[in-house]
Protein backbone atom coordinates (compact mmCIF):
# COMPACT_ATOMS: atom_id res chain seq x y z
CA UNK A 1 2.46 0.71 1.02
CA UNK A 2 3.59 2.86 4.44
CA UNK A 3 0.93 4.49 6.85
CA UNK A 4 3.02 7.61 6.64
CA UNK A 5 2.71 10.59 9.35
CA UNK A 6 4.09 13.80 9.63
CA UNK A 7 7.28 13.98 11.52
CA UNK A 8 6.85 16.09 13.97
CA UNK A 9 2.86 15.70 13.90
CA UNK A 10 1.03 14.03 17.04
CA UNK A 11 1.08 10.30 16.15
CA UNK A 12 4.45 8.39 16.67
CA UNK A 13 2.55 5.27 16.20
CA UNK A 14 -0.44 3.54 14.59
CA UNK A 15 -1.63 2.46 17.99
CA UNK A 16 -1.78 6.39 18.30
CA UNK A 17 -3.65 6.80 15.23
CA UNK A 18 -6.04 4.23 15.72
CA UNK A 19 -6.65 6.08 19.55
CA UNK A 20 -7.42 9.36 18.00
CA UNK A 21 -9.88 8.13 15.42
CA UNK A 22 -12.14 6.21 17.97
CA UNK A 23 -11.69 9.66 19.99
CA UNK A 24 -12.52 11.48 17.03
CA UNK A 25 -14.83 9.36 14.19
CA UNK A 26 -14.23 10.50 11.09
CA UNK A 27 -12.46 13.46 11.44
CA UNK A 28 -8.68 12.44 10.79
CA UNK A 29 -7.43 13.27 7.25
CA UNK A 30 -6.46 10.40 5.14
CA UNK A 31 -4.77 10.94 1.85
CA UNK A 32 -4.40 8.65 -1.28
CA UNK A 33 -4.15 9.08 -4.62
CA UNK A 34 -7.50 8.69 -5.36
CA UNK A 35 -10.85 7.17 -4.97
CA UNK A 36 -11.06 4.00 -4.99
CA UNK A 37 -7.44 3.53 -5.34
CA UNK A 38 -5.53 0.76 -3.87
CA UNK A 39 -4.11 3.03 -1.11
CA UNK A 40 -7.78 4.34 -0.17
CA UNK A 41 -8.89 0.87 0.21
CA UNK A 42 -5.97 -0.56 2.22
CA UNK A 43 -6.87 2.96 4.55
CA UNK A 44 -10.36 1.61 4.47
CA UNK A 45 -9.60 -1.79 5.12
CA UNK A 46 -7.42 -0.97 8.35
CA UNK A 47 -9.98 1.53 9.31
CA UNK A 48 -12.97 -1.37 9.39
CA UNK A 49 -10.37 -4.21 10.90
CA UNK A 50 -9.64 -1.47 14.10
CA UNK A 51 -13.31 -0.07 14.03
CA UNK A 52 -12.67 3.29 13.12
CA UNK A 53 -13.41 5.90 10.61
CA UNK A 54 -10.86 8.01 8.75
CA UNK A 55 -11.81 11.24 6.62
CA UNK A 56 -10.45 10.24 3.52
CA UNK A 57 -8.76 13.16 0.86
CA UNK A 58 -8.35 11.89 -2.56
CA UNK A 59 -4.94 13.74 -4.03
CA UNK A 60 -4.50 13.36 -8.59
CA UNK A 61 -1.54 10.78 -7.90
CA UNK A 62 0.98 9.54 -5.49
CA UNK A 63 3.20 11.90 -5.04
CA UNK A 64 0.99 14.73 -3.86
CA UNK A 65 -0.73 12.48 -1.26
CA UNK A 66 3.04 11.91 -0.30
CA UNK A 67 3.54 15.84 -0.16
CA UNK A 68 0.34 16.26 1.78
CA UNK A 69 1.02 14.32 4.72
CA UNK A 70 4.89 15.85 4.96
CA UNK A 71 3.59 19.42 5.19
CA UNK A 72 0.66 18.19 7.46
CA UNK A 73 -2.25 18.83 4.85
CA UNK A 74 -3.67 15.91 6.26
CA UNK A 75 -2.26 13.96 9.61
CA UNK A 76 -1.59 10.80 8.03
CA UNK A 77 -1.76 9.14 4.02
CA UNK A 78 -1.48 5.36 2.38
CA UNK A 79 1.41 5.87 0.27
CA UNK A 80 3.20 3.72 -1.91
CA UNK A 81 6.82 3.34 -0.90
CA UNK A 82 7.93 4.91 -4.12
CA UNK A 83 5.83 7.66 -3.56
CA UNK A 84 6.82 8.36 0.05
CA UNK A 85 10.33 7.71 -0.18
CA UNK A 86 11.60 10.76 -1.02
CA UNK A 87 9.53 12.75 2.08
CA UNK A 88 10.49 9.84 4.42
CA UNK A 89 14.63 10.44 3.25
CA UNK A 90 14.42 14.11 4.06
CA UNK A 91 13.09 13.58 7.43
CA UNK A 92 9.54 14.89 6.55
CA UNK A 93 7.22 11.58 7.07
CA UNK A 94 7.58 8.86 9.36
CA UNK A 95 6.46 5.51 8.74
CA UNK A 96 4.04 4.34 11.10
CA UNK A 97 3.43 1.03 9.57
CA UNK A 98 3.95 -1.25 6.23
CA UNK A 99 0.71 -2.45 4.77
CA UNK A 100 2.00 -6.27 4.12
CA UNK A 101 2.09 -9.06 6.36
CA UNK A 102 5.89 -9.44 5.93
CA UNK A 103 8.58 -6.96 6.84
CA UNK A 104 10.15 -4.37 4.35
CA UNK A 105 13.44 -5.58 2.95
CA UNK A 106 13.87 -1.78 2.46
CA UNK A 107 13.85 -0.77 6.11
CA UNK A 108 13.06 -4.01 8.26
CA UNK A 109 12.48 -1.70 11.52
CA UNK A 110 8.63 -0.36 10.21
CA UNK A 111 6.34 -2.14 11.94
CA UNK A 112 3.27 -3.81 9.85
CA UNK A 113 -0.07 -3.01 10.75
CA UNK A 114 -0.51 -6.80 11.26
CA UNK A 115 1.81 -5.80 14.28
CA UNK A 116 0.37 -3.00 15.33
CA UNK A 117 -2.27 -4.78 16.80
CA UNK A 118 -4.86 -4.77 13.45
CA UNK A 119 -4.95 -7.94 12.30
CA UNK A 120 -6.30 -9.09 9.15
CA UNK A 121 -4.81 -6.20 6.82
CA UNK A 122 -2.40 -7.94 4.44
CA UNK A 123 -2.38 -5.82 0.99
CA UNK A 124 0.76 -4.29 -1.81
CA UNK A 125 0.66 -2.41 -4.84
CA UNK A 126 2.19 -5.39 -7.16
CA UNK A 127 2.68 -4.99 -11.40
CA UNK A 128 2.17 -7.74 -13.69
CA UNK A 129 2.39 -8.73 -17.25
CA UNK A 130 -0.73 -9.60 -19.35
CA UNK A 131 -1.03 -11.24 -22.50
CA UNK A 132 -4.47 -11.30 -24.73
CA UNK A 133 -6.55 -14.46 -24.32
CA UNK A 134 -5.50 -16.87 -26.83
CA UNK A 135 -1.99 -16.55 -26.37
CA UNK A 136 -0.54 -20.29 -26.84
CA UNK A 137 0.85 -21.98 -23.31
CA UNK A 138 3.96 -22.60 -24.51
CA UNK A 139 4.72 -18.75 -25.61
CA UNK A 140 3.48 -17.82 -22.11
CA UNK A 141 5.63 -20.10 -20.49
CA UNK A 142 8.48 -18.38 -22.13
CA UNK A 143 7.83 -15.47 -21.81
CA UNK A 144 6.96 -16.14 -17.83
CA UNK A 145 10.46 -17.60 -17.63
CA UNK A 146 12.35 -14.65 -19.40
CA UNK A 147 10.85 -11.81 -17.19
CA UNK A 148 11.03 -14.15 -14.29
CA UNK A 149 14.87 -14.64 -15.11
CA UNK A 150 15.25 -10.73 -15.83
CA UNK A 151 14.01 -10.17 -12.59
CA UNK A 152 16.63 -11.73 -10.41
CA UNK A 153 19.41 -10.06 -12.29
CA UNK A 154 21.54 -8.55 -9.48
CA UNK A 155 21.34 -5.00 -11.14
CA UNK A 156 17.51 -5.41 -11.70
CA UNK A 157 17.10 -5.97 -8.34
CA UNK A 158 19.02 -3.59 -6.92
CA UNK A 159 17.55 -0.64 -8.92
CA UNK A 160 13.82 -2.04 -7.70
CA UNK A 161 14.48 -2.09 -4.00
CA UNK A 162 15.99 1.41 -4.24
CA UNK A 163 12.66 2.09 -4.22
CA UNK A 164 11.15 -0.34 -1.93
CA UNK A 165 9.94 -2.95 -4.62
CA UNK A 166 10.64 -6.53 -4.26
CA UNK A 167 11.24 -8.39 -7.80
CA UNK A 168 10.07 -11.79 -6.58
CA UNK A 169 7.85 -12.50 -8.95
CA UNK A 170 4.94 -15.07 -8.48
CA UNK A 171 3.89 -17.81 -11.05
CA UNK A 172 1.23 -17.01 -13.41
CA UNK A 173 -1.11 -19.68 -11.57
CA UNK A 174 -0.84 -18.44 -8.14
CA UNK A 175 -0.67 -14.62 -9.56
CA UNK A 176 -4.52 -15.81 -11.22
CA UNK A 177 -5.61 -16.76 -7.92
CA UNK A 178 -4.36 -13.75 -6.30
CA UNK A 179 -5.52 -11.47 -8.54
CA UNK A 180 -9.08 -13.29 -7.86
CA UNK A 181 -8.36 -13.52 -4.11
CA UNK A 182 -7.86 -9.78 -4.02
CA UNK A 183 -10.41 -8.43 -6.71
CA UNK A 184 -13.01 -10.26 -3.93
CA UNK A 185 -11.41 -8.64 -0.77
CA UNK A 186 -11.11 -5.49 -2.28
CA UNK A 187 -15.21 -5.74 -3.10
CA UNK A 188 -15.92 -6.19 0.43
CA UNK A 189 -14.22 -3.42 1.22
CA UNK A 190 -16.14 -1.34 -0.95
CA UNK A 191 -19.25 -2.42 0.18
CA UNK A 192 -18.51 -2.32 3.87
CA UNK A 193 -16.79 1.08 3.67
CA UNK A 194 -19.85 2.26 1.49
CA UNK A 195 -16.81 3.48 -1.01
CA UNK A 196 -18.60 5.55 -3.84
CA UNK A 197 -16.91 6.74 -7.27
CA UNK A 198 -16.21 10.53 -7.53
């Protein structure tokens, strides 16, 4: 995900950002595509790691969130990269920072929030494949190894990090633990933020 500003809004940074929210607690939009969403919480997450408070706007999706922040709706939005992509290629958002630990392959010069001077934040919107419980090991395992195989295909590849998504893949023990790693930090979050359903 990209902390995405407004071009030509005020913040050129997230060090900038983070200033005007301890200035002003609570009163600097944040969009996501919802509640409760992945996006809100890595906004909420970065928000408690810098000791600030953002006023969150839920948008019905990613791409309107996107939209919001490029006509200035709101000064700033977590966006997937997919969803933001097409405001940051016209020249309508700016990316103030990545929301992983690691670099973007896509465009290696966005800063991470890690970076930025908030540590801690380490979070990506990832897909996976399930299969019902039950499902014998060895028809896992294949179907593990086709997908994984699929996925480094050079044409696979390059059609996935047209739109910033990295096909690495992770196997389906360590993707277990992260889900489980995750599904914990994410709770905190919720509690700490005092995040409440709609």
């Amino acid at each position: 995900m990209v902390v995405g500003a407004k071009t030509d809004g005020p913040f050129n940074s997230l060090q900038d950002l983070i200033a005007a929210a301890k200035a002003k607690p609570g009163t600097i939009g944040m969009s996501s595509p919802g509640t409760g969403s992945i996006n809100h919480l890595a906004g909420e997450w970065m928000a408690l790691a810098s000791g600030v408070k953002f006023l969150h706007v839920p948008y019905k999706g990613g791409a309107p969130a996107a939209v919001a922040i490029a006509t200035g709706e709101v000064p700033f939005g977590m966006a997937a990269v997919s969803s933001a992509l097409p405001q940051i290629k016209a020249g309508r958002v700016k990316v103030l920072a990545i929301t992983t630990a690691e670099k973007s392959k896509l465009d290696p010069s966005w800063p991470t929030i890690q970076s930025s001077g908030v540590k801690d934040v380490n979070l990506s919107i990832w897909s996976g494949l399930f299969a019902p419980k039950g499902v014998p090991q060895p028809i896992r395992d294949k179907i593990y190894a086709e997908v994984a195989a699929i996925l480094q295909m050079p044409d696979v590849k390059e059609k996935f990090a047209a739109g910033g998504t990295d096909t690495s893949g992770i196997k389906p023990d360590a993707f277990t633990a992260q889900i489980k790693r995750e599904a914990a930090a994410m709770q905190d979050i919720v509690q700490k933020a005092g995040v409440k359903p709609e």
